[in-house]
C-alpha atoms as a PDB file:
ATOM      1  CA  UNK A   1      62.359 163.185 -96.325  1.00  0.00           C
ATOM      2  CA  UNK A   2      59.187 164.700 -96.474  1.00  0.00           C
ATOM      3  CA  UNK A   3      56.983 163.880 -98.665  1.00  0.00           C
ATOM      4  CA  UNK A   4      54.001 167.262 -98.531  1.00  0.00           C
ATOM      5  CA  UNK A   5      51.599 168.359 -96.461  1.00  0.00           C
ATOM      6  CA  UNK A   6      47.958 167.235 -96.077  1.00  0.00           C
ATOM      7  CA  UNK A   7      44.904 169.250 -94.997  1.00  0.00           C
ATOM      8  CA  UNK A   8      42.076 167.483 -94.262  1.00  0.00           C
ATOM      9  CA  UNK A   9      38.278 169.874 -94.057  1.00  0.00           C
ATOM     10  CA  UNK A  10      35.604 168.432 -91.557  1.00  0.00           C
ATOM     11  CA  UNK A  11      32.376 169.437 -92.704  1.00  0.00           C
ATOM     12  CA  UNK A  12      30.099 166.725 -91.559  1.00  0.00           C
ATOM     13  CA  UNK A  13      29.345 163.400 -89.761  1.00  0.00           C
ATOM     14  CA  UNK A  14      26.137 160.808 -89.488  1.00  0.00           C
ATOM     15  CA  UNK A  15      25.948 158.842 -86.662  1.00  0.00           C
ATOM     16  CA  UNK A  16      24.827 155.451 -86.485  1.00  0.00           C
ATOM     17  CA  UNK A  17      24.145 154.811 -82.814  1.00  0.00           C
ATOM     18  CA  UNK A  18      22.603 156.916 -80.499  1.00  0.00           C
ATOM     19  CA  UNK A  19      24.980 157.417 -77.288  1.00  0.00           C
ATOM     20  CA  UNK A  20      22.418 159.448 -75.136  1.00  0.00           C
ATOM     21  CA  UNK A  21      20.238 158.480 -72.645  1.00  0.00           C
ATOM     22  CA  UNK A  22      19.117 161.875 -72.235  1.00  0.00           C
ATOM     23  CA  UNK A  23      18.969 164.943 -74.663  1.00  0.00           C
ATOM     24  CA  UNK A  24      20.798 165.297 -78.151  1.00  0.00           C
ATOM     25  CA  UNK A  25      24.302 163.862 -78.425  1.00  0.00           C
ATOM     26  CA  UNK A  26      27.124 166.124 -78.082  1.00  0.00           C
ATOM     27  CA  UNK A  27      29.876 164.783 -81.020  1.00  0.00           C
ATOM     28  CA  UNK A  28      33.603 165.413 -81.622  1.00  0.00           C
ATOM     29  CA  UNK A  29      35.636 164.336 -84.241  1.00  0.00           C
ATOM     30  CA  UNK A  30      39.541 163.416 -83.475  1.00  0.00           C
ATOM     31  CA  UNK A  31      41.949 162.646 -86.232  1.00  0.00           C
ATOM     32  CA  UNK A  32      45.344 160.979 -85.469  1.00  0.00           C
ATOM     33  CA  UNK A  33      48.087 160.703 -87.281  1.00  0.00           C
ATOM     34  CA  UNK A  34      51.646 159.204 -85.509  1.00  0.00           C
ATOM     35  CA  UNK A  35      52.263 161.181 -82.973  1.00  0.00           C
ATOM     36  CA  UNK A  36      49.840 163.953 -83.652  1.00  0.00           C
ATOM     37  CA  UNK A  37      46.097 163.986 -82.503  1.00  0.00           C
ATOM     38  CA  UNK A  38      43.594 166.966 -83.500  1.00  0.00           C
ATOM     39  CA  UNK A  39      40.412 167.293 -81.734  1.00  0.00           C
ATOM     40  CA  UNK A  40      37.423 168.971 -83.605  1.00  0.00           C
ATOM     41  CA  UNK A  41      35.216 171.398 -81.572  1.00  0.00           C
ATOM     42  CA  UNK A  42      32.114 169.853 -79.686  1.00  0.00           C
ATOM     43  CA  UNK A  43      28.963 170.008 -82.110  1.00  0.00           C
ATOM     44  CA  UNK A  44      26.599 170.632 -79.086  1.00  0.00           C
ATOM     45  CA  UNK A  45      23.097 168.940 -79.699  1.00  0.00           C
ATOM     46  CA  UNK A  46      23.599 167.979 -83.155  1.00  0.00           C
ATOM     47  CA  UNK A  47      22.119 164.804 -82.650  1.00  0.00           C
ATOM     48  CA  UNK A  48      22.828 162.156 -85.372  1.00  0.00           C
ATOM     49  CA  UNK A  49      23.934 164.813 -87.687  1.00  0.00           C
ATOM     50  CA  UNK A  50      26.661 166.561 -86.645  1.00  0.00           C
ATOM     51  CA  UNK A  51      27.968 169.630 -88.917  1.00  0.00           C
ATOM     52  CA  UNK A  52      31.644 171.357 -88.379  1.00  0.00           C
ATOM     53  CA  UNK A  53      32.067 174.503 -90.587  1.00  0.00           C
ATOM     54  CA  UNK A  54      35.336 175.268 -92.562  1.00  0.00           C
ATOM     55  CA  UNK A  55      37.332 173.020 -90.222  1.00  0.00           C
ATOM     56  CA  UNK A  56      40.258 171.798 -90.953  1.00  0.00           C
ATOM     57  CA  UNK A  57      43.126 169.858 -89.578  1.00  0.00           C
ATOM     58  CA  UNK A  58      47.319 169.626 -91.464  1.00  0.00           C
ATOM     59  CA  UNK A  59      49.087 167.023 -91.034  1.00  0.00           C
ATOM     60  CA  UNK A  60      53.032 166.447 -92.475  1.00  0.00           C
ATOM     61  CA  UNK A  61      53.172 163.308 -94.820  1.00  0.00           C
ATOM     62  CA  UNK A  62      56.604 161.401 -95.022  1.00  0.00           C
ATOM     63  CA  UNK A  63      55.859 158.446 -96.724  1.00  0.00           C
ATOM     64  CA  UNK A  64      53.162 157.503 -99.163  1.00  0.00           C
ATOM     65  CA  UNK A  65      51.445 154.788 -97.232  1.00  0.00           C
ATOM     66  CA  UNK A  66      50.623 156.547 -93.663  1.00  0.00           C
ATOM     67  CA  UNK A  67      47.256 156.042 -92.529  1.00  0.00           C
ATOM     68  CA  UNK A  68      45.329 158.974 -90.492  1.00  0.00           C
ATOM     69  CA  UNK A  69      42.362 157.405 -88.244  1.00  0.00           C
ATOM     70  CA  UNK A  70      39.599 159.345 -87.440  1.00  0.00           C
ATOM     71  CA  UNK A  71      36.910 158.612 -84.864  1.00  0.00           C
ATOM     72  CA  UNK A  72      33.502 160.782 -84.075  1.00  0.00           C
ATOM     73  CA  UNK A  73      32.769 159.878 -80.772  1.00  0.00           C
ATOM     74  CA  UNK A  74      29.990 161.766 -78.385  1.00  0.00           C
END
């Protein structure tokens, strides 16, 4: 049974590490949840401070403990 629907809005990361030898880092957030895995758009040079505007990701929630993991990775 189905439990509701979740949407979840990516506005912004900060990164900790730099992953760059050369120019600005390139980020991506991905969110995964089961089966499902969405994949944010590539903030191109943002650096440390990656920004995503009005993004936003659903996801179908069956039970109230499910965990979503999300990684930013460059």
């Amino acid at each position: 049974m189905v439990k509701g629907n979740l949407t979840i809005t990516l506005y912004e990361g900060v990164l900790t590490r730099n992953t760059e030898l050369w120019g600005k880092m390139d980020p991506y957030a991905v969110f995964k949840h089961n089966n499902a895995v969405h994949k944010s758009h590539v903030d191109d040079d943002a650096g440390f401070t990656p920004k995503w505007k009005d993004t936003h990701f659903d996801f179908v929630i069956k039970e109230a403990n499910e965990q979503i993991h999300v990684d930013i990775l460059d």
